[in-house]
Every structure is written in structure tokens, then in C-alpha cells.
Protein backbone atom coordinates (compact mmCIF):
# COMPACT_ATOMS: atom_id res chain seq x y z
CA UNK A 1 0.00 0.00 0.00
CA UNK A 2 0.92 3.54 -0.53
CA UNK A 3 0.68 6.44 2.13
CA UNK A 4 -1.24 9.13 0.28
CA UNK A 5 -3.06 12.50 0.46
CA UNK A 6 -6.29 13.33 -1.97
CA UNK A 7 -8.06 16.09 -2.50
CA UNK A 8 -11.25 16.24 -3.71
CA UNK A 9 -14.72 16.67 -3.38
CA UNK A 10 -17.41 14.32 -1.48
CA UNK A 11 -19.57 12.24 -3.70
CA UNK A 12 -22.97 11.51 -2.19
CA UNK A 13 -22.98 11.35 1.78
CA UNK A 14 -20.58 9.09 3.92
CA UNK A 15 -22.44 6.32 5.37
CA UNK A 16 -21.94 4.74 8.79
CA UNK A 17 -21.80 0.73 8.76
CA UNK A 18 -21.33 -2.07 11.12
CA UNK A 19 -18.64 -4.49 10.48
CA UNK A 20 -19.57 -8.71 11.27
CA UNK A 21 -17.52 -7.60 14.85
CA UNK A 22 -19.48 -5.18 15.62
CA UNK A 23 -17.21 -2.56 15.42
CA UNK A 24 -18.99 0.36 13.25
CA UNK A 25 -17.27 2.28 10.11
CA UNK A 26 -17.58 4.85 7.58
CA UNK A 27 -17.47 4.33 3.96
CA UNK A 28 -17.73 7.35 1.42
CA UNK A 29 -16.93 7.90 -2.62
CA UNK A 30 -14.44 10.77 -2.77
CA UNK A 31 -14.47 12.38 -6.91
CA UNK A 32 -10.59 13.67 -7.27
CA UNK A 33 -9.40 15.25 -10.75
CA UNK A 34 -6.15 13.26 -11.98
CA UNK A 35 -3.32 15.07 -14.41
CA UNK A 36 -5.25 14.57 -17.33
CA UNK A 37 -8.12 16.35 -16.31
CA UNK A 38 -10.16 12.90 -15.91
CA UNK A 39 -12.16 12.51 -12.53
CA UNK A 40 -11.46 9.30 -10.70
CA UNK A 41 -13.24 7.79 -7.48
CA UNK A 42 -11.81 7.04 -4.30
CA UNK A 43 -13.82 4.64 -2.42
CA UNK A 44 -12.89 5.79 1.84
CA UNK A 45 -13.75 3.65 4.67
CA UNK A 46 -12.71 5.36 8.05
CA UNK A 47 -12.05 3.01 11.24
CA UNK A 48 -10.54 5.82 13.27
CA UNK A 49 -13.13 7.75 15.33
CA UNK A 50 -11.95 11.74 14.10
CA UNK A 51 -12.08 10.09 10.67
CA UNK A 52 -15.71 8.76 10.90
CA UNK A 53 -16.58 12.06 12.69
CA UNK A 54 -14.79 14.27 10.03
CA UNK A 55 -16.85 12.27 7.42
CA UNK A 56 -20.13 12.13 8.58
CA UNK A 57 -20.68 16.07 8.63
CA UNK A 58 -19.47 16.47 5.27
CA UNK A 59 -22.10 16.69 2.76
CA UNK A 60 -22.54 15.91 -1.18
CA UNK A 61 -20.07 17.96 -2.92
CA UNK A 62 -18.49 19.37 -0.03
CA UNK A 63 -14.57 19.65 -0.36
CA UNK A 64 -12.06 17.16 1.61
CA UNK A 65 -8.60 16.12 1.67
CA UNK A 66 -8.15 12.48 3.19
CA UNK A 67 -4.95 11.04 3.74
CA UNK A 68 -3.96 7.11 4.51
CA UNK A 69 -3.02 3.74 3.12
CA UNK A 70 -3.71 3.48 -0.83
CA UNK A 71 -4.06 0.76 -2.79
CA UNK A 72 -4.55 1.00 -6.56
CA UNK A 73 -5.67 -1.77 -8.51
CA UNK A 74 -8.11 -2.74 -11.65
CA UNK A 75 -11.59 -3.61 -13.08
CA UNK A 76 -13.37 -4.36 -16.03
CA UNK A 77 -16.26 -1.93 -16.57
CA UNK A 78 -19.66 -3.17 -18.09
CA UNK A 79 -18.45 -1.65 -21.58
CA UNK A 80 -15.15 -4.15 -21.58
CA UNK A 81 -12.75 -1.31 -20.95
CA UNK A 82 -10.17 -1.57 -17.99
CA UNK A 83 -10.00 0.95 -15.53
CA UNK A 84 -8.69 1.80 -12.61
CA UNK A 85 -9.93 1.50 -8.59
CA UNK A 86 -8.41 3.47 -6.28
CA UNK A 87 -8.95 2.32 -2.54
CA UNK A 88 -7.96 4.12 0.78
CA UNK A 89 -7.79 3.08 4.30
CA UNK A 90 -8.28 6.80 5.62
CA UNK A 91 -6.14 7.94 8.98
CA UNK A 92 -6.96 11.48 8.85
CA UNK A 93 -9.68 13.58 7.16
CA UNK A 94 -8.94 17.26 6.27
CA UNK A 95 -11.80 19.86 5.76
CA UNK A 96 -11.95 23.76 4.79
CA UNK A 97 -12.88 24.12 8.60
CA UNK A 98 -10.18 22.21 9.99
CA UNK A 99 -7.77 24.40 8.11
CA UNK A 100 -9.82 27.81 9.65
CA UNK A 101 -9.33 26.01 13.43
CA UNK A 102 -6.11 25.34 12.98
CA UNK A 103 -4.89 28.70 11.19
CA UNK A 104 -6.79 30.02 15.07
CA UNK A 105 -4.68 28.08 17.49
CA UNK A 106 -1.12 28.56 15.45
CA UNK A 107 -2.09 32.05 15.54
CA UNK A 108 -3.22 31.90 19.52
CA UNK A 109 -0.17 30.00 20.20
CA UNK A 110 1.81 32.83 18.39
CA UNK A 111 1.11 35.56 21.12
CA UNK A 112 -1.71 38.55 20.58
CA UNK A 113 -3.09 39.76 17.44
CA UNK A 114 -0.68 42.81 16.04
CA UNK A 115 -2.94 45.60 16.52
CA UNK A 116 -4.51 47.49 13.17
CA UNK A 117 -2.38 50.14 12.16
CA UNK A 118 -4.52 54.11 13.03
CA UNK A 119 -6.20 55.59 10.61
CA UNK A 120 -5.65 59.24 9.86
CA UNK A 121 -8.86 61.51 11.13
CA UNK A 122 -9.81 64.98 10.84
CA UNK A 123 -9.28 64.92 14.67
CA UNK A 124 -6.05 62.99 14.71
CA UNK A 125 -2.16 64.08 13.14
CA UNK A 126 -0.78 62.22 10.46
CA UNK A 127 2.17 60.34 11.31
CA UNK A 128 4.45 62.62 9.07
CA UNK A 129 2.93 65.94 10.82
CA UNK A 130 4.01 64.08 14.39
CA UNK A 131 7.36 62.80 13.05
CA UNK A 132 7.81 66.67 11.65
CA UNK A 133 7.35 67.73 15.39
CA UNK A 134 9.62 65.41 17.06
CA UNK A 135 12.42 66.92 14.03
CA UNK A 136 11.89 70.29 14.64
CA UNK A 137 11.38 70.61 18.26
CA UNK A 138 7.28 70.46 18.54
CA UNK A 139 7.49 73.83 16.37
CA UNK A 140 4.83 72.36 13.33
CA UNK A 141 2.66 75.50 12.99
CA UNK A 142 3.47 76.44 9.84
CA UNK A 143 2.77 73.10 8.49
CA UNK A 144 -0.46 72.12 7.15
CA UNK A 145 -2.14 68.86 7.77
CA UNK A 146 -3.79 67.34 4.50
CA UNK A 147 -5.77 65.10 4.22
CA UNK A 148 -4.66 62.65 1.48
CA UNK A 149 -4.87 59.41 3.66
CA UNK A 150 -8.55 60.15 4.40
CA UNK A 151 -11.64 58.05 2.34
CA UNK A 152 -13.36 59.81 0.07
């Protein structure tokens, strides 16, 4: 088998099944676009409990990366032609709002949010008026504020 991360999009919903053990799974049909611009199914099953989790809120069409053990092989379809199946034993399911969660805690872990830069107000100096002040002792009355960082 090969380890392996695809990305595509869910094809139908992910189904929860119960193995002869007892122990429960999730099977789902994942659509992925290959090199040649030809779409090619990934039939999932999920034993892992995130992975079943991660699966089972996903809806038809909804976008997911799954990554695990691989195993290509292939079949004759009804028309005689030989294609391929693709097979994959998923350890870990990826979604768009994994990727937002995770972006949050690196950037938690990271320390504070920087804080937005000030925007220039009627009421407040520009930057270059106050730097002007600090050059030339506090002495900035003859300069004249504009007003070019203001919206329109």
C-alpha cells in the first residue's frame, strides 16, 4: 500500500456501517481530478473515530482532503474497458474548517493579534505631521495637515 493525500470533493454522503464484529465504520466515494483532467473515485472507509466524525458532517459535494493507506488496482467496466480503482484506508480527514481552526490556534499559540495600524482623522495628526514635530522641536505651525490618507 501507498501512504497518500487526496483532495477532492465528497460524492454523495458518507455512510456509517457495522462491520460482522461489531465494530462500526464509515465508507464514502471521494471524486478527485487526476493530471489529465479525468475525474477518478476514491472509495474511503474510516475506522478511526476523528475520521468517521470528520466524514459524517461532510455533505454531497463538499470539499475534503483524506490522507492514509492506498491501494490502486483494476476492473473491467460493463463496456469491456479496464480501468482503474483506487482504494484508501483513511487515517486522517482534512476539511476547509479544519484548516480555519487550525490557522486560530497557530495564531493563539503565536502571542496577541498585532494591533490594526490608526487611521488618519480629521481629529487625529498624520504620522508625518508628528514625526515633523519630534524633528523640529514640537514647532509644526506652519505646516499644514492634509488630508490625502482620508476616504473619500
Amino acid at each position: 500500500m501507498i501512504d497518500a493525500l487526496i483532495a477532492g470533493k465528497l460524492f454523495g454522503a458518507a455512510v456509517e456501517r457495522t462491520g460482522q464484529s461489531g465494530k462500526a465504520f464509515v465508507t464514502a466515494k471521494v471524486r478527485a481530478t487526476d493530471s489529465d483532467g479525468e475525474g477518478q473515485f476514491i472509495n474511503v472507509v474510516a475506522f478511526d473515530d476523528r475520521a468517521k466524525t470528520a466524514l459524517l458532517a461532510l455533505s454531497d459535494g463538499d470539499s475534503v482532503s483524506v490522507s492514509g493507506a492506498m491501494k490502486i488496482g483494476t476492473y473491467e467496466a460493463r463496456d469491456g474497458t479496464t480501468r482503474i480503482s483506487i482504494s484508501m484506508v483513511a487515517a486522517a480527514v482534512l476539511t476547509s474548517y479544519h484548516v480555519r481552526r487550525k490557522r486560530e490556534a497557530v495564531a493563539q499559540a503565536s502571542g496577541p493579534k498585532p494591533e490594526p495600524p490608526e487611521r488618519a482623522t480629521a481629529t487625529r495628526k498624520h504620522q508625518g505631521l508628528r514625526d515633523a514635530e519630534k524633528l523640529y522641536g514640537g514647532d509644526a505651525a506652519p505646516m499644514v495637515e492634509d488630508r490625502l490618507d482620508e476616504p473619500f
